[in-house]
N, C-alpha and C. Protein backbone atom coordinates (compact mmCIF):
# COMPACT_ATOMS: atom_id res chain seq x y z
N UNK A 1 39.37 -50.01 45.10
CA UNK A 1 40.62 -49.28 45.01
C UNK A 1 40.92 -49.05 43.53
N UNK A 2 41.13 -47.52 43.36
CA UNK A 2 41.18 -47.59 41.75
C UNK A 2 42.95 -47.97 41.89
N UNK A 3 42.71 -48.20 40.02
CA UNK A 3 44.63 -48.29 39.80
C UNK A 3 45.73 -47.70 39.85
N UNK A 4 45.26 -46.62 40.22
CA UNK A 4 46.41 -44.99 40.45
C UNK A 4 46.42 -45.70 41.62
N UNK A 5 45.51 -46.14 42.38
CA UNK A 5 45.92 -45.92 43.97
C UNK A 5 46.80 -47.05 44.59
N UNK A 6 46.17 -47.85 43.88
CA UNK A 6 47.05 -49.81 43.61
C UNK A 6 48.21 -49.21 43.96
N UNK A 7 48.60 -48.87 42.15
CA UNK A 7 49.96 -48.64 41.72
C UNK A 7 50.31 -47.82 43.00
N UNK A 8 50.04 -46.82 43.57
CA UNK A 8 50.71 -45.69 44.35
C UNK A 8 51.12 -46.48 45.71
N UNK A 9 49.92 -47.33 46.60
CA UNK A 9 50.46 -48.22 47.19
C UNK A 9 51.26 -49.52 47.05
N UNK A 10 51.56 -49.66 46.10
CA UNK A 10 52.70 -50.86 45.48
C UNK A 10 54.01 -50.04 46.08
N UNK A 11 54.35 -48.91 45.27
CA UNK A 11 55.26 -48.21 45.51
C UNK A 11 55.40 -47.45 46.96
N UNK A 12 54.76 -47.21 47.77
CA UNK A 12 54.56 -46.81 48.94
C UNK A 12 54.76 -45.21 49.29
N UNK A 13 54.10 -44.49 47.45
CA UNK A 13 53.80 -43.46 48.00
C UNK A 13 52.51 -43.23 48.18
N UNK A 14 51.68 -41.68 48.08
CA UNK A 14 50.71 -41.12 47.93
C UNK A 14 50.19 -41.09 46.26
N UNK A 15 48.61 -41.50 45.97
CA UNK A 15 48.74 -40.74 44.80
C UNK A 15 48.10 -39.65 44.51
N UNK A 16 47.81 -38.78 46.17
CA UNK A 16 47.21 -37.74 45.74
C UNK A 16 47.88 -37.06 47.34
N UNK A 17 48.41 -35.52 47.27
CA UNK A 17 49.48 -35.08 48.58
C UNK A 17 47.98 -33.98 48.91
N UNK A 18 46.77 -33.83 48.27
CA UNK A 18 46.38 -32.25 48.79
C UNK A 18 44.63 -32.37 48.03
N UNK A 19 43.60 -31.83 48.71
CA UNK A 19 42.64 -31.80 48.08
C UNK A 19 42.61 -31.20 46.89
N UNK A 20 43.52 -30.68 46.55
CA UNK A 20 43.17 -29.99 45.25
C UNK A 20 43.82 -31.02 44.20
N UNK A 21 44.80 -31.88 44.21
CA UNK A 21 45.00 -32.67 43.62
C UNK A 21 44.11 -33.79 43.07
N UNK A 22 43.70 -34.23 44.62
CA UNK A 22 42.44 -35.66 44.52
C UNK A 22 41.23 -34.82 44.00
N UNK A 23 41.01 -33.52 43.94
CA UNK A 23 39.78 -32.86 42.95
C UNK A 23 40.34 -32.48 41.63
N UNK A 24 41.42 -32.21 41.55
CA UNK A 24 42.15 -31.69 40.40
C UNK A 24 41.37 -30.96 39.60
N UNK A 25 41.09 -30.86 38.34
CA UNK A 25 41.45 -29.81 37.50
C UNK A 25 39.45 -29.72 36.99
N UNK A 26 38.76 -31.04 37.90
CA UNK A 26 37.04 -30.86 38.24
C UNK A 26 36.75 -29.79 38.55
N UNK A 27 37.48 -29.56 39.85
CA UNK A 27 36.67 -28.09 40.43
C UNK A 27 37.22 -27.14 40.48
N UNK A 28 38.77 -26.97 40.68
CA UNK A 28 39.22 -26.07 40.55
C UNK A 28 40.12 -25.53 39.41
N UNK A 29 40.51 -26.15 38.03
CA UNK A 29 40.70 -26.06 37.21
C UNK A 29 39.53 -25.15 36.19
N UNK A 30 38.65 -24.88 36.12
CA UNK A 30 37.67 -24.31 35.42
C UNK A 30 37.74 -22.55 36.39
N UNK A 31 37.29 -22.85 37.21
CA UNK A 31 37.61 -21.12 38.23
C UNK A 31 38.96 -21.06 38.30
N UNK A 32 40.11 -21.58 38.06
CA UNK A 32 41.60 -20.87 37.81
C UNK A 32 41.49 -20.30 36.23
N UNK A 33 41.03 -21.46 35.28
CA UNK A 33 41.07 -20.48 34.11
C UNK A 33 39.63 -19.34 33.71
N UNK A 34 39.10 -18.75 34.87
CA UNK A 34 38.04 -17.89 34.03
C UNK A 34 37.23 -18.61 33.75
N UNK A 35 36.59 -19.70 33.49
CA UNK A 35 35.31 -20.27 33.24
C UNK A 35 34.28 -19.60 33.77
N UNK A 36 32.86 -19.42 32.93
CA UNK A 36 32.34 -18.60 33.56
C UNK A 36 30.86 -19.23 32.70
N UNK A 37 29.61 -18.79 33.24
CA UNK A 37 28.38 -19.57 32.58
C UNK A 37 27.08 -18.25 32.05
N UNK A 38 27.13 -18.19 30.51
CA UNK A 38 25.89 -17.48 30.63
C UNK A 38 24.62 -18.07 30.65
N UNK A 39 23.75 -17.83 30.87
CA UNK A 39 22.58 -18.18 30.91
C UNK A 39 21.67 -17.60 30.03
N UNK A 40 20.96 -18.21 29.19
CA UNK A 40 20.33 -17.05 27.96
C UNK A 40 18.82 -17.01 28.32
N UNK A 41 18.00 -17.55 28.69
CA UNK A 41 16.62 -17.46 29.16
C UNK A 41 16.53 -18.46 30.33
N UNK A 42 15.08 -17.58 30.71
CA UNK A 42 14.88 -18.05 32.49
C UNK A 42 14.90 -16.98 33.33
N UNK A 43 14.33 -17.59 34.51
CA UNK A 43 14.55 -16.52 35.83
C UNK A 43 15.95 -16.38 36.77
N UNK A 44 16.81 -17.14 35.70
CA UNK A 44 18.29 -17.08 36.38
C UNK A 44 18.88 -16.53 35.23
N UNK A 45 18.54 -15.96 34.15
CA UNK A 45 19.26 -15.22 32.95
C UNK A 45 20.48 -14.06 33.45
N UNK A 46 21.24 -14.23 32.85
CA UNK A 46 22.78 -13.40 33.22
C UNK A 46 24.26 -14.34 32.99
N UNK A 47 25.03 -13.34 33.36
CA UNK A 47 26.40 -13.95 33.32
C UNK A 47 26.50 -14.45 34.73
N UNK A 48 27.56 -15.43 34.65
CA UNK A 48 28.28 -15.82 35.45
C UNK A 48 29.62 -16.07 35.78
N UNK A 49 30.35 -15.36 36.56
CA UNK A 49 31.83 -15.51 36.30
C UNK A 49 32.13 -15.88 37.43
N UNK A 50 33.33 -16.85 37.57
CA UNK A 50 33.82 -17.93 38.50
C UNK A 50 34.65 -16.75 40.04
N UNK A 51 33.76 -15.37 39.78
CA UNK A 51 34.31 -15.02 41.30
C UNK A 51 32.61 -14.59 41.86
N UNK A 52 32.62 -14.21 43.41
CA UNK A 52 31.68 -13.40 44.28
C UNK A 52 30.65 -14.34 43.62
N UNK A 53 29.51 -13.93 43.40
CA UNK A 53 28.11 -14.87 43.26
C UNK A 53 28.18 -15.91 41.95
N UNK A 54 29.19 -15.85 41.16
CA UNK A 54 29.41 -16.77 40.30
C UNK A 54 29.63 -17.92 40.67
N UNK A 55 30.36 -18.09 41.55
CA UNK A 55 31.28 -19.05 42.56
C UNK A 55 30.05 -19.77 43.05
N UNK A 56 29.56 -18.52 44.05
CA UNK A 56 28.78 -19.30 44.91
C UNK A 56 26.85 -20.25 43.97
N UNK A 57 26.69 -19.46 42.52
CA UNK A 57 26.17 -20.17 41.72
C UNK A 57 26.61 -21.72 41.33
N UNK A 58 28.18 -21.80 40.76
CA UNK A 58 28.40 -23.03 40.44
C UNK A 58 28.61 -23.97 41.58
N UNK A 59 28.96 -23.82 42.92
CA UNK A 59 28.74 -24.42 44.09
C UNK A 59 27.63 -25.03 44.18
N UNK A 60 26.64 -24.59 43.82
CA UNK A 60 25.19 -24.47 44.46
C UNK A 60 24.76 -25.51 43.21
N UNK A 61 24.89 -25.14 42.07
CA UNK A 61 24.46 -26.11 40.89
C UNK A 61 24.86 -27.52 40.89
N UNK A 62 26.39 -27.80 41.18
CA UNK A 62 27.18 -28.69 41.87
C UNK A 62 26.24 -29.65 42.88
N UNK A 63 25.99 -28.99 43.85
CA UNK A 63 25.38 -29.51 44.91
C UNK A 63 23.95 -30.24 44.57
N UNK A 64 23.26 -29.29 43.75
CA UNK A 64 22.15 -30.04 42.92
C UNK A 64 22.19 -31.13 41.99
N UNK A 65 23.32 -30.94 41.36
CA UNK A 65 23.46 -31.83 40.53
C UNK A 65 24.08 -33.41 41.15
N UNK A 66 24.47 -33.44 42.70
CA UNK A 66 25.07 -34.56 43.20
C UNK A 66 23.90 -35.10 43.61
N UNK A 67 23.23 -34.31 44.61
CA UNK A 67 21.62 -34.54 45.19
C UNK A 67 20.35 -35.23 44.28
N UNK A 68 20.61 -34.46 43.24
CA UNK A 68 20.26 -35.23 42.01
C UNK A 68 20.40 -36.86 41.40
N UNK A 69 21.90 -37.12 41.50
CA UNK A 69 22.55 -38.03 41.29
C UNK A 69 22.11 -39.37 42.64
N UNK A 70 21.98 -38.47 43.37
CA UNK A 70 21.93 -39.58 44.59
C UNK A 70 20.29 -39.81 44.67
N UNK A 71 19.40 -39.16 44.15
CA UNK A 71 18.30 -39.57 44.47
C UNK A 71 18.06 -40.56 43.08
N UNK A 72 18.28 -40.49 42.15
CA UNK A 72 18.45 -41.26 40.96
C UNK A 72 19.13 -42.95 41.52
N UNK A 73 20.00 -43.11 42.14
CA UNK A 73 20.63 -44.01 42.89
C UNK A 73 19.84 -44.33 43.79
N UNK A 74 19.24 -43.93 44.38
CA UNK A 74 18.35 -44.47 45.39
C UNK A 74 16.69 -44.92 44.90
N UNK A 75 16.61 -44.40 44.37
CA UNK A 75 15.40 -44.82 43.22
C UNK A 75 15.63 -46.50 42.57
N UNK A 76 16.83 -46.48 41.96
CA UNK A 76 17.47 -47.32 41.14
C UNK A 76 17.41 -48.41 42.09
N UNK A 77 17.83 -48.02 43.22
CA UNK A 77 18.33 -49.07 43.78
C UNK A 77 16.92 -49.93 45.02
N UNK A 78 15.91 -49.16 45.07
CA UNK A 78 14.15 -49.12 45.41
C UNK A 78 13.35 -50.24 43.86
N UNK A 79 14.10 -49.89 43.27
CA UNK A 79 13.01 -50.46 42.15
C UNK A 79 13.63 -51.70 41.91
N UNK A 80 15.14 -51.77 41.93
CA UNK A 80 15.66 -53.38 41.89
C UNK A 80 15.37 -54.35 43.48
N UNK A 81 15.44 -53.41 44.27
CA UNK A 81 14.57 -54.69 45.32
C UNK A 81 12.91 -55.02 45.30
N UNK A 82 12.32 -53.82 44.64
CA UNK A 82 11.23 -54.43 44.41
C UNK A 82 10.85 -55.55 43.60
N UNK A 83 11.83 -55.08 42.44
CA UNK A 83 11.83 -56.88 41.33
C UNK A 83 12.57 -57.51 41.89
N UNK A 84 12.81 -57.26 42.91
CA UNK A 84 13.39 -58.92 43.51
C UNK A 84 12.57 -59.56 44.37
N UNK A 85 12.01 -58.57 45.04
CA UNK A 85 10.94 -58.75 45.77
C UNK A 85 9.74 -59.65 45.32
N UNK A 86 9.83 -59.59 43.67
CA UNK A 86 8.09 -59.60 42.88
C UNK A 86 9.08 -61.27 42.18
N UNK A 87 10.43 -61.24 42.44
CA UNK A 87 10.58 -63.08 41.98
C UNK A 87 11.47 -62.57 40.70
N UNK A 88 11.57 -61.58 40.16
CA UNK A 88 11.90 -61.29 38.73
C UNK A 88 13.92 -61.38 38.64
N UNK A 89 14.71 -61.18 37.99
CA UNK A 89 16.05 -61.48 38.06
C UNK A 89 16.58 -61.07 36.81
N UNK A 90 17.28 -59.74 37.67
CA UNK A 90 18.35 -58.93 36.32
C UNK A 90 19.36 -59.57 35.90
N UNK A 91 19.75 -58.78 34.63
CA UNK A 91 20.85 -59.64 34.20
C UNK A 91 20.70 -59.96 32.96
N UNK A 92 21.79 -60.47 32.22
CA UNK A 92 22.02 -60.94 30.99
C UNK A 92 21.59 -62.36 31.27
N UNK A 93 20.48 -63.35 30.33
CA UNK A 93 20.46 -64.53 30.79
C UNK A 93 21.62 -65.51 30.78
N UNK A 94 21.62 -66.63 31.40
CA UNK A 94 23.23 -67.58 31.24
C UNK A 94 22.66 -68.09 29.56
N UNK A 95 24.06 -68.21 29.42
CA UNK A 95 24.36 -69.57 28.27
C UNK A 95 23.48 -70.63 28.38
N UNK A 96 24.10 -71.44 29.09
CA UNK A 96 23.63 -72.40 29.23
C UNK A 96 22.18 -72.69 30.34
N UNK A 97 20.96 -73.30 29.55
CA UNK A 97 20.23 -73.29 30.31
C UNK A 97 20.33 -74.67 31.55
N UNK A 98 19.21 -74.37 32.76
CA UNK A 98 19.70 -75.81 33.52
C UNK A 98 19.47 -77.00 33.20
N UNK A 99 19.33 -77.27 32.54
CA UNK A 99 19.36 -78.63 31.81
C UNK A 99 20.18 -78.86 31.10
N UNK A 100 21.47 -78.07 30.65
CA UNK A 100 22.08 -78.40 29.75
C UNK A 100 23.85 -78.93 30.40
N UNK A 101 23.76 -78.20 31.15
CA UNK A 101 24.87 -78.73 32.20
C UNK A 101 25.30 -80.26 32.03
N UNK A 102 24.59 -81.31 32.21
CA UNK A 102 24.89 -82.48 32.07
C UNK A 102 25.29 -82.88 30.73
N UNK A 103 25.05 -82.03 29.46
CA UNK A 103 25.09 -82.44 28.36
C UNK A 103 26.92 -82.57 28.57
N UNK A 104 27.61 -81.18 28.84
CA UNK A 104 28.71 -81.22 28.70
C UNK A 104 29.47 -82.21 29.37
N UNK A 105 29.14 -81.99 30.63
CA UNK A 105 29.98 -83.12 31.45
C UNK A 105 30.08 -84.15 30.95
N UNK A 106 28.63 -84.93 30.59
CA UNK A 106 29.06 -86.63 29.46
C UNK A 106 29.65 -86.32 28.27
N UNK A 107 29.78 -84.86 27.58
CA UNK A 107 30.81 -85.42 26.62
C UNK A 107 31.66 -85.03 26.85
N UNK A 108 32.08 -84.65 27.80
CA UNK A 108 33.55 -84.09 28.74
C UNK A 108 34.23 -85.82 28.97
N UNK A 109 33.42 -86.21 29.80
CA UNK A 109 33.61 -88.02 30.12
C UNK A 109 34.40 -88.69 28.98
N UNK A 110 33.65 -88.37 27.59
CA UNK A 110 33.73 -88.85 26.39
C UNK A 110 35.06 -88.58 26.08
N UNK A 111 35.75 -87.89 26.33
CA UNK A 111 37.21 -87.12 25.96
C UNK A 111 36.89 -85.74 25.01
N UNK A 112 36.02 -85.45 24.75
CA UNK A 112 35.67 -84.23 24.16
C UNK A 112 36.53 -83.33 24.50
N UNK A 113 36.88 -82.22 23.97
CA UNK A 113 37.60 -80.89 24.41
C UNK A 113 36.76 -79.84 24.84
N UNK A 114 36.96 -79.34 25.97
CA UNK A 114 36.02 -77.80 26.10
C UNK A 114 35.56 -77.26 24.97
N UNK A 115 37.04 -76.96 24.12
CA UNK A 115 36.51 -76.20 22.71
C UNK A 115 35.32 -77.00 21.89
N UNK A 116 35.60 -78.22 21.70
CA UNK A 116 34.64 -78.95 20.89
C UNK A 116 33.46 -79.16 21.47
N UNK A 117 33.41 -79.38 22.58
CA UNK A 117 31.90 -79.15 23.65
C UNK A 117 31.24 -77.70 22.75
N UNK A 118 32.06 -76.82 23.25
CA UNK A 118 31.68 -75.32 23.39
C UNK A 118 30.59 -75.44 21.77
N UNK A 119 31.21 -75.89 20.44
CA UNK A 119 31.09 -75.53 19.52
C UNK A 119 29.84 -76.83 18.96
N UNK A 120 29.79 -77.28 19.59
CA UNK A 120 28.24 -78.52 19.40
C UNK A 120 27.12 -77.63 20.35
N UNK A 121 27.35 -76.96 21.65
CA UNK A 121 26.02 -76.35 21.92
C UNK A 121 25.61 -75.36 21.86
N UNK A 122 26.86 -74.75 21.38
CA UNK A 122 26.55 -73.14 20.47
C UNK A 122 26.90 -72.00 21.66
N UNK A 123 27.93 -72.33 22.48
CA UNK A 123 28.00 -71.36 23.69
C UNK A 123 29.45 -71.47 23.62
N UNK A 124 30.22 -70.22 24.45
CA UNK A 124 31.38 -69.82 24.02
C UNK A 124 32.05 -71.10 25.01
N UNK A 125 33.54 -71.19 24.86
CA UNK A 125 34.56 -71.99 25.37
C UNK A 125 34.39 -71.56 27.38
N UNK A 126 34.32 -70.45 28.00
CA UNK A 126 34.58 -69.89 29.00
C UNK A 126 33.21 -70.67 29.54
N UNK A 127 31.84 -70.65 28.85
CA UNK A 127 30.59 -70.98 29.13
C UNK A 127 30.88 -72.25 29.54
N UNK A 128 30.83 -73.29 29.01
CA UNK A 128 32.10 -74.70 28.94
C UNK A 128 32.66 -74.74 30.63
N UNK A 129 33.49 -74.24 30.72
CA UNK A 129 34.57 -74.39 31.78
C UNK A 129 33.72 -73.87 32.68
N UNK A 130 32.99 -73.04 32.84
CA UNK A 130 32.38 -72.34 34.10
C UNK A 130 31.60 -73.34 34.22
N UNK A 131 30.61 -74.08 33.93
CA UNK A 131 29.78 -75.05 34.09
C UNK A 131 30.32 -76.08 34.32
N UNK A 132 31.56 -76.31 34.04
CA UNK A 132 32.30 -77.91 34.03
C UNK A 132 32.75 -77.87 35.87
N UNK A 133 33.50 -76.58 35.85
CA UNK A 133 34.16 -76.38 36.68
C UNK A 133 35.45 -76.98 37.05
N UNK A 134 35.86 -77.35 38.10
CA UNK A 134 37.26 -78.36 37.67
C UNK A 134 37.00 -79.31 36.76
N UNK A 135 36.29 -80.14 36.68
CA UNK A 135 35.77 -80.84 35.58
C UNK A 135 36.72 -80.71 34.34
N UNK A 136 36.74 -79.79 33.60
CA UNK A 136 37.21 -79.33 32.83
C UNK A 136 38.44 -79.72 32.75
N UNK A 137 39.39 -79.32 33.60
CA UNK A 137 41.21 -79.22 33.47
C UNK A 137 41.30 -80.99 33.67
N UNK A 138 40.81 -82.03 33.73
CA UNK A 138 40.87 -83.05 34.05
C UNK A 138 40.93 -83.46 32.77
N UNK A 139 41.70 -84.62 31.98
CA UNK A 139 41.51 -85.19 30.78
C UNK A 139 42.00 -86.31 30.82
């Protein structure tokens, strides 16, 4: 749910009354003002103006360009199950490696502070607490 829409249901209106709104000024904002496309070389060379076959050009480009988009996404999304498939794992690596976990907790025990943990193993304060887990708020 984006935040226009949050906000719009907080308040208990609409935040969009009409397709041309929820498309706004994407699709039909460019053909209200005259937008129009030349083309300078190629086998599609000419003008294009946002009425009669102009229209039905940027429709059509539109459509390619989503089809496009979605096969790119589906690709994307073929090649990350295959590395998952093959054992491999995206991602930014963690902070803390698995062995290090216990370091904090005993000097958590110790009365240490998150912050002062954080700053002996060289990993941020949040790194700390996520690994501690309640652990942490306990002193």
């Amino acid at each position: 749910m984006t935040l226009l829409r949050a906000r719009a249901a907080r308040r208990g209106t609409r935040a969009a009354t009409s397709l041309r709104q929820r498309t706004g000024p994407r699709l039909h904002g460019p053909h209200a003002r005259g937008v129009g496309v030349r083309i300078l070389t190629g086998k599609l060379y000419g003008t294009y103006t946002p009425h009669g076959e102009g229209k039905f050009f940027f429709t059509m480009m539109a459509a390619f360009a989503e089809l496009e988009r979605d096969i790119i996404y589906e690709r994307t999304m073929a090649g990350l199950k295959a590395a998952r498939a093959q054992g491999k794992v995206g991602g930014r690596p963690t902070a803390m490696a698995p062995d290090k976990p216990a370091a904090p907790r005993a000097r958590r025990v110790r009365g240490e502070s998150p912050t002062q943990i954080a700053r002996a193993l060289g990993v941020s304060r949040a790194s700390v607490y996520r690994h501690l887990g309640c652990d942490a708020q306990e002193a």
